[in-house]
Protein backbone atom coordinates (compact mmCIF):
# COMPACT_ATOMS: atom_id res chain seq x y z
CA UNK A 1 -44.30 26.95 38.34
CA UNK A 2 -46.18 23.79 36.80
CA UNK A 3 -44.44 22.18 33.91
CA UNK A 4 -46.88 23.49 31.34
CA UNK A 5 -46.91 26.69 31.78
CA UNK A 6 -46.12 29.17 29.77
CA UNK A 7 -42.72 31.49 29.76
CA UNK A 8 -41.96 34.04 27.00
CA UNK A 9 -38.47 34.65 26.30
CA UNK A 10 -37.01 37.27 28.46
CA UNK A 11 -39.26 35.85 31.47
CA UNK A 12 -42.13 38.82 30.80
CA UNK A 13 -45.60 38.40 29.72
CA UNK A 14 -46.14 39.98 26.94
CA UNK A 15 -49.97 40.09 24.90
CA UNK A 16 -48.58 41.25 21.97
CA UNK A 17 -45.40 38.67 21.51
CA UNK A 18 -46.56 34.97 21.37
CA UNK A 19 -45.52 32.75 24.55
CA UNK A 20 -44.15 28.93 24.39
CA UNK A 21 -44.38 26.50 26.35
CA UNK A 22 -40.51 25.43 27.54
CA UNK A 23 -40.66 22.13 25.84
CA UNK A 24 -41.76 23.64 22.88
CA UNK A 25 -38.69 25.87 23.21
CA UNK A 26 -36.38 23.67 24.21
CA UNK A 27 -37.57 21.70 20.92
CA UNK A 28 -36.90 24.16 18.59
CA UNK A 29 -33.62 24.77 19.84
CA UNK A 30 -33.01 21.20 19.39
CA UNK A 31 -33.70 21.60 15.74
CA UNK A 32 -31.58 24.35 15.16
CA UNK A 33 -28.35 23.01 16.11
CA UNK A 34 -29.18 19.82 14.52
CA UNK A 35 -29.92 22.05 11.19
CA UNK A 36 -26.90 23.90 12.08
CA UNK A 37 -24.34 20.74 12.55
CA UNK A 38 -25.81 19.35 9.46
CA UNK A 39 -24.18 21.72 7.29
CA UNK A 40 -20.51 21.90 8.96
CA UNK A 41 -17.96 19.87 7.42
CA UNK A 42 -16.34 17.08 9.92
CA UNK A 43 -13.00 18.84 10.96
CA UNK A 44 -10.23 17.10 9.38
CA UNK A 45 -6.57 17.00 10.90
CA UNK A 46 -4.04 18.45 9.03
CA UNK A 47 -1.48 15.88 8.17
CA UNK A 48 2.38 16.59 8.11
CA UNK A 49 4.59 13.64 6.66
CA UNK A 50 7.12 13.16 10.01
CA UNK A 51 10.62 12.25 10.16
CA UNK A 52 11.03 7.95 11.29
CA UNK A 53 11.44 7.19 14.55
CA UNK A 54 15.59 6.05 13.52
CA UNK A 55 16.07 9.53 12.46
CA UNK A 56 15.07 11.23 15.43
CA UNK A 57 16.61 8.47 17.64
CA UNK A 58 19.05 9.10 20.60
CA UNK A 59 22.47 8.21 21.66
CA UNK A 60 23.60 6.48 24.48
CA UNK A 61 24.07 10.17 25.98
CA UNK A 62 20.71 11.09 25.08
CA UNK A 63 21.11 13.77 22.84
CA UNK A 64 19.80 12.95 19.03
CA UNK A 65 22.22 10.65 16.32
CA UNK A 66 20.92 13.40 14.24
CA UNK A 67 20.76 17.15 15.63
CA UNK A 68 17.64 18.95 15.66
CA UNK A 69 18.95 21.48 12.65
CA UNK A 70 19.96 18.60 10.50
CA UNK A 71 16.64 16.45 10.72
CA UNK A 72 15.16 19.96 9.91
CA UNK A 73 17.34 20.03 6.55
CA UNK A 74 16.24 16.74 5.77
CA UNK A 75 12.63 17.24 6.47
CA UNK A 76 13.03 20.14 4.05
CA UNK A 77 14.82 18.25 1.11
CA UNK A 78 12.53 15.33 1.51
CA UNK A 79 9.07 18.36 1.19
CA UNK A 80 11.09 19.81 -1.63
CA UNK A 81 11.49 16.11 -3.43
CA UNK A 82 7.99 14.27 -2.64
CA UNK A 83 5.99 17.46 -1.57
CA UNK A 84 3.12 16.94 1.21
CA UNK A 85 0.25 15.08 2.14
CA UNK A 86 -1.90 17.41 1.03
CA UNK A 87 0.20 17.87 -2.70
CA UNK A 88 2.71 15.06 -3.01
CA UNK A 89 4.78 14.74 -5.82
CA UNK A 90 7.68 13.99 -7.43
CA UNK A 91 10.36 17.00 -7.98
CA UNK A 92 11.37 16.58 -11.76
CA UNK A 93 14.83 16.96 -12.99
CA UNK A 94 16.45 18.50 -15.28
CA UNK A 95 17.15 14.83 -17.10
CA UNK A 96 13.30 14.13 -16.56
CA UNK A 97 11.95 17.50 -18.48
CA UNK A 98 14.92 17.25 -21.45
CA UNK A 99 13.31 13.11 -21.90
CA UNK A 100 9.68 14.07 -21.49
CA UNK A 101 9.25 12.06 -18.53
CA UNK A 102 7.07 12.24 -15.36
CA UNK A 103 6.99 9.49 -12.73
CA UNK A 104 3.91 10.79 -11.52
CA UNK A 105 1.75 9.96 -14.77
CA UNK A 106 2.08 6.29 -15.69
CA UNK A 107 -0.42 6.70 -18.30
CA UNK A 108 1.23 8.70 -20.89
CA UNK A 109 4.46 7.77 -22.88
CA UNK A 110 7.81 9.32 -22.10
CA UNK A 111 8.49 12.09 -24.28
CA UNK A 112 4.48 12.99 -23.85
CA UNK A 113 5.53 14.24 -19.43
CA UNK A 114 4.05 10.57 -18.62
CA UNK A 115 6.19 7.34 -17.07
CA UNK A 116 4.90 5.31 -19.97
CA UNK A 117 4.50 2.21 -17.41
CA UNK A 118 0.93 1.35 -17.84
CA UNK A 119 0.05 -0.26 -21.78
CA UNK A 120 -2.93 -0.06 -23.59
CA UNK A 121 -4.38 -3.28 -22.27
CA UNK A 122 -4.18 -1.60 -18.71
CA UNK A 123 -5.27 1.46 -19.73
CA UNK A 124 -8.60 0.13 -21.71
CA UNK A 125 -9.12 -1.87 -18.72
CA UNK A 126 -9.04 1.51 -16.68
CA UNK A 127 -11.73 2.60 -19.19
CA UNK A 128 -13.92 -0.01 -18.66
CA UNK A 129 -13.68 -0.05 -14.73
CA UNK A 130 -14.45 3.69 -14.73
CA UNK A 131 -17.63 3.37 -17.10
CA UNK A 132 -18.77 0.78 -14.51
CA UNK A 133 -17.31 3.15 -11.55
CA UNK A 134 -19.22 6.07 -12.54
CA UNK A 135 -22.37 4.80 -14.05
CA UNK A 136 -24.47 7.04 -12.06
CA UNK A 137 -22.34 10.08 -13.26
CA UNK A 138 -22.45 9.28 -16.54
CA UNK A 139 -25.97 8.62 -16.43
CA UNK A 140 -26.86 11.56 -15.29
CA UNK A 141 -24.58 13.11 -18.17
CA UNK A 142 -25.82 11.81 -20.96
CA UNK A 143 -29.38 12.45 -19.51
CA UNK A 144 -28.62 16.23 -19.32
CA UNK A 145 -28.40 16.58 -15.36
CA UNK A 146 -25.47 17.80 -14.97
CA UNK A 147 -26.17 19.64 -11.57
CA UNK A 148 -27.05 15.89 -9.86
CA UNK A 149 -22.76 15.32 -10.76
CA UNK A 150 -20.33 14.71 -8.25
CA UNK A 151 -17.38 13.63 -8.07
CA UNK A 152 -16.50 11.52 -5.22
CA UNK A 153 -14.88 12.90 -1.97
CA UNK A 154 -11.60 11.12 -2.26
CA UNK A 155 -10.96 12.78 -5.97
CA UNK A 156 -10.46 16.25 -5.05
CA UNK A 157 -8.48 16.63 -8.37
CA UNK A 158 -11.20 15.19 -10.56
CA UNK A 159 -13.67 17.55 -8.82
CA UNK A 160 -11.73 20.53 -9.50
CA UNK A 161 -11.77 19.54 -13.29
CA UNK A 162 -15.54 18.89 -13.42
CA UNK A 163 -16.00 22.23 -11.66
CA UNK A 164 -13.89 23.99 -13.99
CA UNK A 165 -15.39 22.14 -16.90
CA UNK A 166 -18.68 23.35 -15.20
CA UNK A 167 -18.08 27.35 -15.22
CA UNK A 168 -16.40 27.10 -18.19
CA UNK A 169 -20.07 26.60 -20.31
CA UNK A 170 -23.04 28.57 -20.05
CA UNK A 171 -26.03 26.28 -19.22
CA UNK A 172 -27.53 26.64 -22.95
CA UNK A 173 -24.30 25.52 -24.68
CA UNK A 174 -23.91 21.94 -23.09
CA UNK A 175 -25.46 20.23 -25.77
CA UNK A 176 -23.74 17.19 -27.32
CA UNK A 177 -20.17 18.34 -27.14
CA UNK A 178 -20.18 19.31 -23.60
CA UNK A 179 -21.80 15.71 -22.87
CA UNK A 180 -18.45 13.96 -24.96
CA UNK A 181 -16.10 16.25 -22.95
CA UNK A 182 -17.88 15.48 -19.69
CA UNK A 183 -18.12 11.69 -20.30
CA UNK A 184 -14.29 11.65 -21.26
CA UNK A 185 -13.60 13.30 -18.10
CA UNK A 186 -14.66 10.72 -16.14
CA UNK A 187 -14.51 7.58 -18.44
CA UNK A 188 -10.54 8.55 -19.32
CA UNK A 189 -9.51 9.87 -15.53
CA UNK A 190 -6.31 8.69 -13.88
CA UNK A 191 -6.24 9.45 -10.19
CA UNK A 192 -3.64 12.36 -9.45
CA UNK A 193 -1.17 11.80 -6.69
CA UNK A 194 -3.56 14.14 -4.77
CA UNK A 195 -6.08 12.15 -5.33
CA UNK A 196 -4.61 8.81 -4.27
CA UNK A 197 -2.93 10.57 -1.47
CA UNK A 198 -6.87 11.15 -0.17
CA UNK A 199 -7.95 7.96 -1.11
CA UNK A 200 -5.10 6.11 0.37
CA UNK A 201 -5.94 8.81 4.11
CA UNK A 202 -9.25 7.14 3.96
CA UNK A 203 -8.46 3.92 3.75
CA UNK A 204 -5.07 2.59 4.39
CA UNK A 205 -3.55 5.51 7.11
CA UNK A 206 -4.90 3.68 9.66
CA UNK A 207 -2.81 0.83 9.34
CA UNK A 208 0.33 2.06 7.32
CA UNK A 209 0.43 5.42 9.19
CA UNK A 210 0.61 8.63 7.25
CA UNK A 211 4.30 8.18 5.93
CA UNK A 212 3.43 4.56 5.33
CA UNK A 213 5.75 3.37 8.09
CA UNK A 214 3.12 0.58 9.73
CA UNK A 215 2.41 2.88 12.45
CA UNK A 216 -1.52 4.06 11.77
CA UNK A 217 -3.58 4.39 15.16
CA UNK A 218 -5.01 0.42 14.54
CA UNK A 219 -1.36 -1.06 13.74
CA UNK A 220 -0.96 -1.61 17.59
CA UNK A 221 -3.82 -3.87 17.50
CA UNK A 222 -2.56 -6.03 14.80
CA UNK A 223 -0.30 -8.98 14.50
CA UNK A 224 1.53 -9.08 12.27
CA UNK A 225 1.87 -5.22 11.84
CA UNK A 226 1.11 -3.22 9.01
CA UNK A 227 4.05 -2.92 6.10
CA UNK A 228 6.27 -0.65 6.91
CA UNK A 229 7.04 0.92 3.68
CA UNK A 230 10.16 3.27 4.27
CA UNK A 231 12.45 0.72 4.20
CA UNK A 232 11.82 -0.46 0.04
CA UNK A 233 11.66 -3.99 1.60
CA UNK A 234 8.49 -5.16 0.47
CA UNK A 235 8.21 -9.39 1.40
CA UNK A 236 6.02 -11.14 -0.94
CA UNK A 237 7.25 -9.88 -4.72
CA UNK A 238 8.24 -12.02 -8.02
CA UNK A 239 11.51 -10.36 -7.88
CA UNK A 240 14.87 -11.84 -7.14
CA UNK A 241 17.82 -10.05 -5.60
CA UNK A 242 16.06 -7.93 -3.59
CA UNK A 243 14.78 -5.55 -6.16
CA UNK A 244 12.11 -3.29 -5.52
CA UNK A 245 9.07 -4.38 -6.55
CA UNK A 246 6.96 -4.28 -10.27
CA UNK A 247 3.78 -2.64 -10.39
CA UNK A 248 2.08 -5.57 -11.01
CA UNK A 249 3.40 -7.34 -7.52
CA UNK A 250 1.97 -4.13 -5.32
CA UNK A 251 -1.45 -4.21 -7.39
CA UNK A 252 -1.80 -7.71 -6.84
CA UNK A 253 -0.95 -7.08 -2.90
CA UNK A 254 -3.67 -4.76 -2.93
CA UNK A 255 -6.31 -6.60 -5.35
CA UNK A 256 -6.20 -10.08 -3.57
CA UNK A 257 -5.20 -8.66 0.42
CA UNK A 258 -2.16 -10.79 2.30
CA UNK A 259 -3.97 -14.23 3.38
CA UNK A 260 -3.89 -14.48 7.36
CA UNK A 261 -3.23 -10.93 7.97
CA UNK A 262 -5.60 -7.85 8.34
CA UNK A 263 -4.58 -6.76 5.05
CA UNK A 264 -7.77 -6.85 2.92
CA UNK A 265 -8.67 -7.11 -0.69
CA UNK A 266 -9.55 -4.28 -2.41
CA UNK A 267 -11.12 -5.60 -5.16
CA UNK A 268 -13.79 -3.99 -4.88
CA UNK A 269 -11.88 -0.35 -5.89
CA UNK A 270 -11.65 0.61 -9.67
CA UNK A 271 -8.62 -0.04 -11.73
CA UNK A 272 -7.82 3.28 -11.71
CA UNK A 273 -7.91 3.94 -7.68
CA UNK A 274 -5.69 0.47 -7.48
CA UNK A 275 -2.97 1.91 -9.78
CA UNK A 276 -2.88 5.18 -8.34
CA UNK A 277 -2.37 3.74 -4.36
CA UNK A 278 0.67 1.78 -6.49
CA UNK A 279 1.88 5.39 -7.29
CA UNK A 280 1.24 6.73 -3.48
CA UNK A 281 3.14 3.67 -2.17
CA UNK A 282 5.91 4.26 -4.12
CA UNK A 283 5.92 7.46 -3.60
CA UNK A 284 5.85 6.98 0.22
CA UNK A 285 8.32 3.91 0.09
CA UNK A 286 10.94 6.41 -1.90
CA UNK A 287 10.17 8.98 0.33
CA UNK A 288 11.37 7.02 3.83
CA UNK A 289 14.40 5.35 1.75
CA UNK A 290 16.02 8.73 0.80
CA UNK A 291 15.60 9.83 4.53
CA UNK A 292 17.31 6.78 5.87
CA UNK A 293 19.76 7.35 3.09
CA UNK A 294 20.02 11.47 4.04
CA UNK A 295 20.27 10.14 8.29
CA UNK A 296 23.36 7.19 7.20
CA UNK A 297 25.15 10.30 5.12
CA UNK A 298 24.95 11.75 8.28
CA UNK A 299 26.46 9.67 10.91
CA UNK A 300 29.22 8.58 8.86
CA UNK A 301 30.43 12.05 7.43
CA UNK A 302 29.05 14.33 9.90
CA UNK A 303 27.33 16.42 7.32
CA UNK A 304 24.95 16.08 4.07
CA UNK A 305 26.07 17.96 1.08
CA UNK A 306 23.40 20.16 -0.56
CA UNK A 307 24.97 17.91 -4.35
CA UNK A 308 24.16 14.47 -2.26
CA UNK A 309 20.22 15.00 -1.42
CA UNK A 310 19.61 14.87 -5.36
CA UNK A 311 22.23 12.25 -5.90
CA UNK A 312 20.51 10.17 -3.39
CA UNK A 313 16.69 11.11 -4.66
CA UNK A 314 18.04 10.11 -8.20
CA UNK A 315 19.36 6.44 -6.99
CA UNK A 316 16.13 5.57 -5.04
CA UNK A 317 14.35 6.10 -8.06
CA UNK A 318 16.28 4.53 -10.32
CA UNK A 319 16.00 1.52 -8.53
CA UNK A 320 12.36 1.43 -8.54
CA UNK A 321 12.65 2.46 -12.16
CA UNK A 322 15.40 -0.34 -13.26
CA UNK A 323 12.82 -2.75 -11.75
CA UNK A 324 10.33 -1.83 -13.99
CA UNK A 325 12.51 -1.91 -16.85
CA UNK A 326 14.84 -4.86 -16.28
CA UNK A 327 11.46 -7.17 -15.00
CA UNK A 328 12.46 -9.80 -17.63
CA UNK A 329 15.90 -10.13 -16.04
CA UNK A 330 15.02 -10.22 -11.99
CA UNK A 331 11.53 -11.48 -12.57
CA UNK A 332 11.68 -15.28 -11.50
CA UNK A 333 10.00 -17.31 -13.38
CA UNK A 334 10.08 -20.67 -14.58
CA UNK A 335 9.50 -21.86 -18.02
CA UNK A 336 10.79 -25.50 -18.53
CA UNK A 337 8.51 -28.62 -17.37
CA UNK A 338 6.97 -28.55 -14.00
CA UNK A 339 7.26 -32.10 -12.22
CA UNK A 340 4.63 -33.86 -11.44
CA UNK A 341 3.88 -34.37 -7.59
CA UNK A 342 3.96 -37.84 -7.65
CA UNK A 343 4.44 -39.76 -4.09
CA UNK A 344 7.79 -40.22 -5.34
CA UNK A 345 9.00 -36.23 -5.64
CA UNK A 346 7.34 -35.82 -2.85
CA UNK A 347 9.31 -38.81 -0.60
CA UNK A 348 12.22 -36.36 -2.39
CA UNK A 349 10.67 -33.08 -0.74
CA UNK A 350 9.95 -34.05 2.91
CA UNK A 351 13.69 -35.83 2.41
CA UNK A 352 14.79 -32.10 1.53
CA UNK A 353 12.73 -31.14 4.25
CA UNK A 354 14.52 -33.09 6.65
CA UNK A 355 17.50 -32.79 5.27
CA UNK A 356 20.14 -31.44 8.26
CA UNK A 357 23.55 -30.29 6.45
CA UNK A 358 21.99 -27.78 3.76
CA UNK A 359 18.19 -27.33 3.47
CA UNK A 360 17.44 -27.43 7.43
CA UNK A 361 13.53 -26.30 6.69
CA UNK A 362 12.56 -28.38 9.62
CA UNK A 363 15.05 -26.38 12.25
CA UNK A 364 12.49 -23.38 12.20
CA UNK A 365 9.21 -25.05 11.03
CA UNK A 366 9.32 -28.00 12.57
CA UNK A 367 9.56 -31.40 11.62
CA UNK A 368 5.73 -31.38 11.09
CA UNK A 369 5.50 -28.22 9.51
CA UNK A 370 3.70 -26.58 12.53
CA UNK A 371 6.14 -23.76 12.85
CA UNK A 372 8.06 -25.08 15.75
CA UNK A 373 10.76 -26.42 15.15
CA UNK A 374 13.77 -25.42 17.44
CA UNK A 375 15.77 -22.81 15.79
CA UNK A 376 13.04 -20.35 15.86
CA UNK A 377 12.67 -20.10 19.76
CA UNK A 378 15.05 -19.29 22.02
CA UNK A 379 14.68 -19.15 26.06
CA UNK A 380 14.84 -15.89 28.34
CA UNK A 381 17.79 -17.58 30.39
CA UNK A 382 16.53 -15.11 33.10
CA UNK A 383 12.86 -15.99 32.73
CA UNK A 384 12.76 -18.84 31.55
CA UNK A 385 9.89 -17.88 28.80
CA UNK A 386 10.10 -18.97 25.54
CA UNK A 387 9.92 -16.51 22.72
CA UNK A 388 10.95 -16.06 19.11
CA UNK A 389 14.53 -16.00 18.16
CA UNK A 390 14.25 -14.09 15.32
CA UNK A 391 13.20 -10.52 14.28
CA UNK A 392 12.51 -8.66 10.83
CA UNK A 393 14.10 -6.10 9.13
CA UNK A 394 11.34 -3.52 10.61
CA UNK A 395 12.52 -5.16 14.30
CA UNK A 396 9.06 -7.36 15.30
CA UNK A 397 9.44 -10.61 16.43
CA UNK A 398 9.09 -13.48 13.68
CA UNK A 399 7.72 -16.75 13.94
CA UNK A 400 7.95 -19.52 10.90
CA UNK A 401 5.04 -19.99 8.94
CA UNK A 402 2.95 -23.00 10.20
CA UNK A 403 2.72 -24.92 6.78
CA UNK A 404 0.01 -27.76 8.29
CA UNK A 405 -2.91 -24.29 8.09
CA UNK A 406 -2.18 -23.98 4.60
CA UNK A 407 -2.14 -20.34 5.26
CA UNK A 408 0.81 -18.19 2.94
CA UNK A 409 0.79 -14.74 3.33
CA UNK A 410 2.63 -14.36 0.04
CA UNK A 411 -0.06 -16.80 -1.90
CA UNK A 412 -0.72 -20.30 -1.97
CA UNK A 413 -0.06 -20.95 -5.81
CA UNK A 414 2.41 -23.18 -6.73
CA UNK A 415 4.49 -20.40 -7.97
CA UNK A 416 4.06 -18.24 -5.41
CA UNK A 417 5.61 -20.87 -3.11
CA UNK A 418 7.89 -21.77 -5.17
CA UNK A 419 9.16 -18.19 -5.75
CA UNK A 420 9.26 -18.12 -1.72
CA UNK A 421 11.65 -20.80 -1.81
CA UNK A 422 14.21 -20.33 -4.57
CA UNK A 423 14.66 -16.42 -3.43
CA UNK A 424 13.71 -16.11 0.61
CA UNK A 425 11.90 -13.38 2.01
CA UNK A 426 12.88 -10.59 2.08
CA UNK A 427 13.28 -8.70 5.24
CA UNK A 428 13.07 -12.12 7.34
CA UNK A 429 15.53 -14.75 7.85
CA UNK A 430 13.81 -17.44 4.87
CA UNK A 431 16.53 -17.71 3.14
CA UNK A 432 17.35 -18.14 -0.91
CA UNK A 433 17.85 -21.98 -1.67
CA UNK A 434 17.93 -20.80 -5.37
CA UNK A 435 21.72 -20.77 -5.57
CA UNK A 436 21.87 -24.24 -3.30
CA UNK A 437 19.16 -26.52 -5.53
CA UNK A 438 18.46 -27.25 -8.48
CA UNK A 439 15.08 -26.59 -9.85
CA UNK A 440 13.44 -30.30 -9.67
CA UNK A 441 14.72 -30.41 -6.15
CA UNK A 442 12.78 -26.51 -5.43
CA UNK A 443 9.70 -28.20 -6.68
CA UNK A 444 10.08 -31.38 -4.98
CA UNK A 445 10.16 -28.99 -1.72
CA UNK A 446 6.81 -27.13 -3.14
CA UNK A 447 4.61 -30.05 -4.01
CA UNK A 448 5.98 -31.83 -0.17
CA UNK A 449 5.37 -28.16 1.11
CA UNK A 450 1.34 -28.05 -0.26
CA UNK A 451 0.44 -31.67 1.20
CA UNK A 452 1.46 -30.40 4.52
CA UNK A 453 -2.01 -28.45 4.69
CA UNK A 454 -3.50 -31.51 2.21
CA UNK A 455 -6.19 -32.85 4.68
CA UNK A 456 -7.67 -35.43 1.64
CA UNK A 457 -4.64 -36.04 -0.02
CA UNK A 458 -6.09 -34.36 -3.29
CA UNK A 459 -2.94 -32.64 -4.32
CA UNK A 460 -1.18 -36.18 -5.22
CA UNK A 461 -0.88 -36.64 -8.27
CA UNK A 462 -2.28 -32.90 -9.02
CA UNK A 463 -0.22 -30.63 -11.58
CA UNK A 464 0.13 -27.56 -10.05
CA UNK A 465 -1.82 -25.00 -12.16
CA UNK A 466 -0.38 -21.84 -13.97
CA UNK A 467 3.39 -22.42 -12.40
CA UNK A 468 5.06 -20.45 -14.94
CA UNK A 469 3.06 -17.71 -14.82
CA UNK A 470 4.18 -13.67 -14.41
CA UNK A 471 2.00 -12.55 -12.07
């Protein structure tokens, strides 16, 4: 049979039915299923927060640290406290409803169900970066249009309100109070946890994994890895003791991106969205601490009273929560005057540098500052291959910053070094020289610190600028 001619479905010949050529057939077809896959929805996995790889570990026999019924109590008590991917939240207690407070709404006072952690400077900037945000839904508000709204697709809880705001009014009653309502809805919205949980599976699971533990499907790929956030041990903070974090120090993580890693800025995301991953974080970061806590209960008493899981949720979050309100006290800041880095307090900071009996900065990076110097590396006596010496608290090998790039993952202000300095890192071996020095020595190791990556010698002489500042 030649190539044009012509078959009617069912292979007959039929004058009364109209016949097609197979290519015309074969085109239609083609534009069904094209029509047809056009209006499915890409299948979305359904995600399941996971106990950490330490809680389902095994003995030296093979058989779990933690048996299979326990990790099944915890993975219940931990649903029960921070709920699921798909609805996290914080369980409220009885202390929580009696003051009015809930962690999960940082916008409204305590007394008023909110956390009362955001002021009204943040939350008129939230105003502002939502007008700007959703200009084209507003636009189309105050023009009347309201069937060209939509919320977007990682706000499932702010497109639940408009909908219900929608079948709430009959067409011919949205006149100019319906447009106020409708603006306020999106001009005053405050991501729910829901809604940052979305955001946050769009674009930061694939790095921090979905119970934030640095484990996504591109972690593997990276170096260094992805935060693991399970632990509380976040690295590059303005906190000393090894407090949890401020707010502020995760939104500025997530505004400004960690220099030299694949941690980007996300600057380009509204206020809003960047205070609400702050809430998902610490959500997740609470959620991993109180199972490590709930795993430790385990193998040291054999058993996890029902009274301990809320004892335990209650201390997690009252550390995040004393950091918050105690920032004045474990904040480090500096306030008193800054020396100048003159060629002489810098002959004082590459002498600190150097120095072999307390300080020791060159034993891991090097006396050049290249990040080599001899502590850090160790050599496979079997092998004979020379790798780091050191590992973090998440267990990846560590290697000292080289200085001479001018590369600090933690920023490259003065008092963002200087912070790195006086209090360590946490989760690495940098230790605190805070307790060792006194201040004009600290900066003396700063300002020798920045002319390491100085290629015109521009920072001599060169006040450092906004040292003493917060943030």
């Amino acid at each position: 049979m030649s190539s044009d001619s012509r078959v009617c479905l069912g292979g007959r010949r039929t004058p009364s039915l109209p016949c097609w050529r197979r290519s015309d057939f074969l085109a239609v077809a083609g534009l069904l299923v094209w029509g047809l896959a056009c209006r499915l929805e890409p299948s979305r996995p359904l995600l399941r927060f996971e106990l950490s790889e330490a809680t389902r570990a095994l003995d030296l026999d093979g058989r779990p640290k933690v048996p299979p019924e326990l990790q099944d109590q915890i993975l219940g008590s931990l649903e029960m406290l921070f709920g699921t991917p798909l609805n996290p939240q914080f369980m409220l207690t009885g202390e929580w409803l009696d003051e009015g407070y809930d962690p999960a709404w940082p916008p409204f006072p305590v007394g008023e169900m909110g956390s009362g952690e955001l002021g009204e400077d943040v939350l008129e900037s939230i105003r502002l970066g939502n007008a700007l945000y959703f200009r084209s839904q507003l636009g189309a508000i105050e023009a009347g249009r309201f069937e060209e709204v939509e919320a977007p697709d990682w706000a499932p809880d702010l497109a639940q309100s408009w909908g219900e705001l929608l079948a709430a009014t009959q067409p011919q009653s949205r006149g100019d109070g319906f447009r106020a309502e409708a603006a306020a809805l999106f001009t005053g919205w405050y991501p729910s946890l829901r809604d940052s949980a979305e955001l946050y599976r769009q674009q930061c699971l694939h790095c921090h994994g979905v119970e934030g533990g640095g484990n996504g499907p591109t972690a593997q790929f990276l170096d260094p890895r992805p935060r693991d956030f399970r632990k509380g041990i976040f690295k590059f903070t303005a906190m000393k003791d090894r407090a949890q974090p401020r707010r502020r120090d995760l939104y500025r993580v997530l505004e400004e991106g960690v220099s030299g890693t694949a941690m980007p800025s996300y600057r380009r995301f509204s206020r809003a969205q960047l205070e609400g991953l702050v809430d998902y974080t610490r959500l997740l970061s609470m959620r991993g601490m109180v199972e490590l806590d709930l795993a430790a209960t385990y193998e040291l008493d054999e058993a996890i009273p029902a009274e301990y899981v809320l004892e335990s949720y209650k201390e997690t979050f009252g550390k995040w929560r004393r950091s918050e309100e105690e920032a004045e006290e474990l904040v480090i800041t500096f306030d008193g005057e800054i020396p100048q880095p003159t060629p002489q307090i810098i002959a004082r900071g590459r002498e600190l540098f150097m120095d072999d009996k307390i300080v020791k900065c060159y034993s891991c990076h090097g006396p050049a500052g290249r990040g080599d110097g001899s502590s850090a590396w160790t050599v496979d006596p079997k092998t004979g291959e020379v790798r780091e010496a050191y590992q973090d608290e998440w267990g990846q090998p560590i290697r000292p910053r080289n200085l001479t790039q001018g590369i600090f993952h933690g920023g490259r202000r003065p008092i963002d070094i200087y912070r790195r300095i006086k209090a360590g890192i946490n989760g690495t071996p940098m230790p605190a020289l805070g307790g060792t020095l006194p201040n004009e020595d600290l900066w003396a190791i700063v300002h020798y610190v920045r002319t390491l990556s100085d290629q015109d010698g521009s920072l001599a002489g060169q006040h450092g600028p906004a040292a003493s500042s917060e943030n």
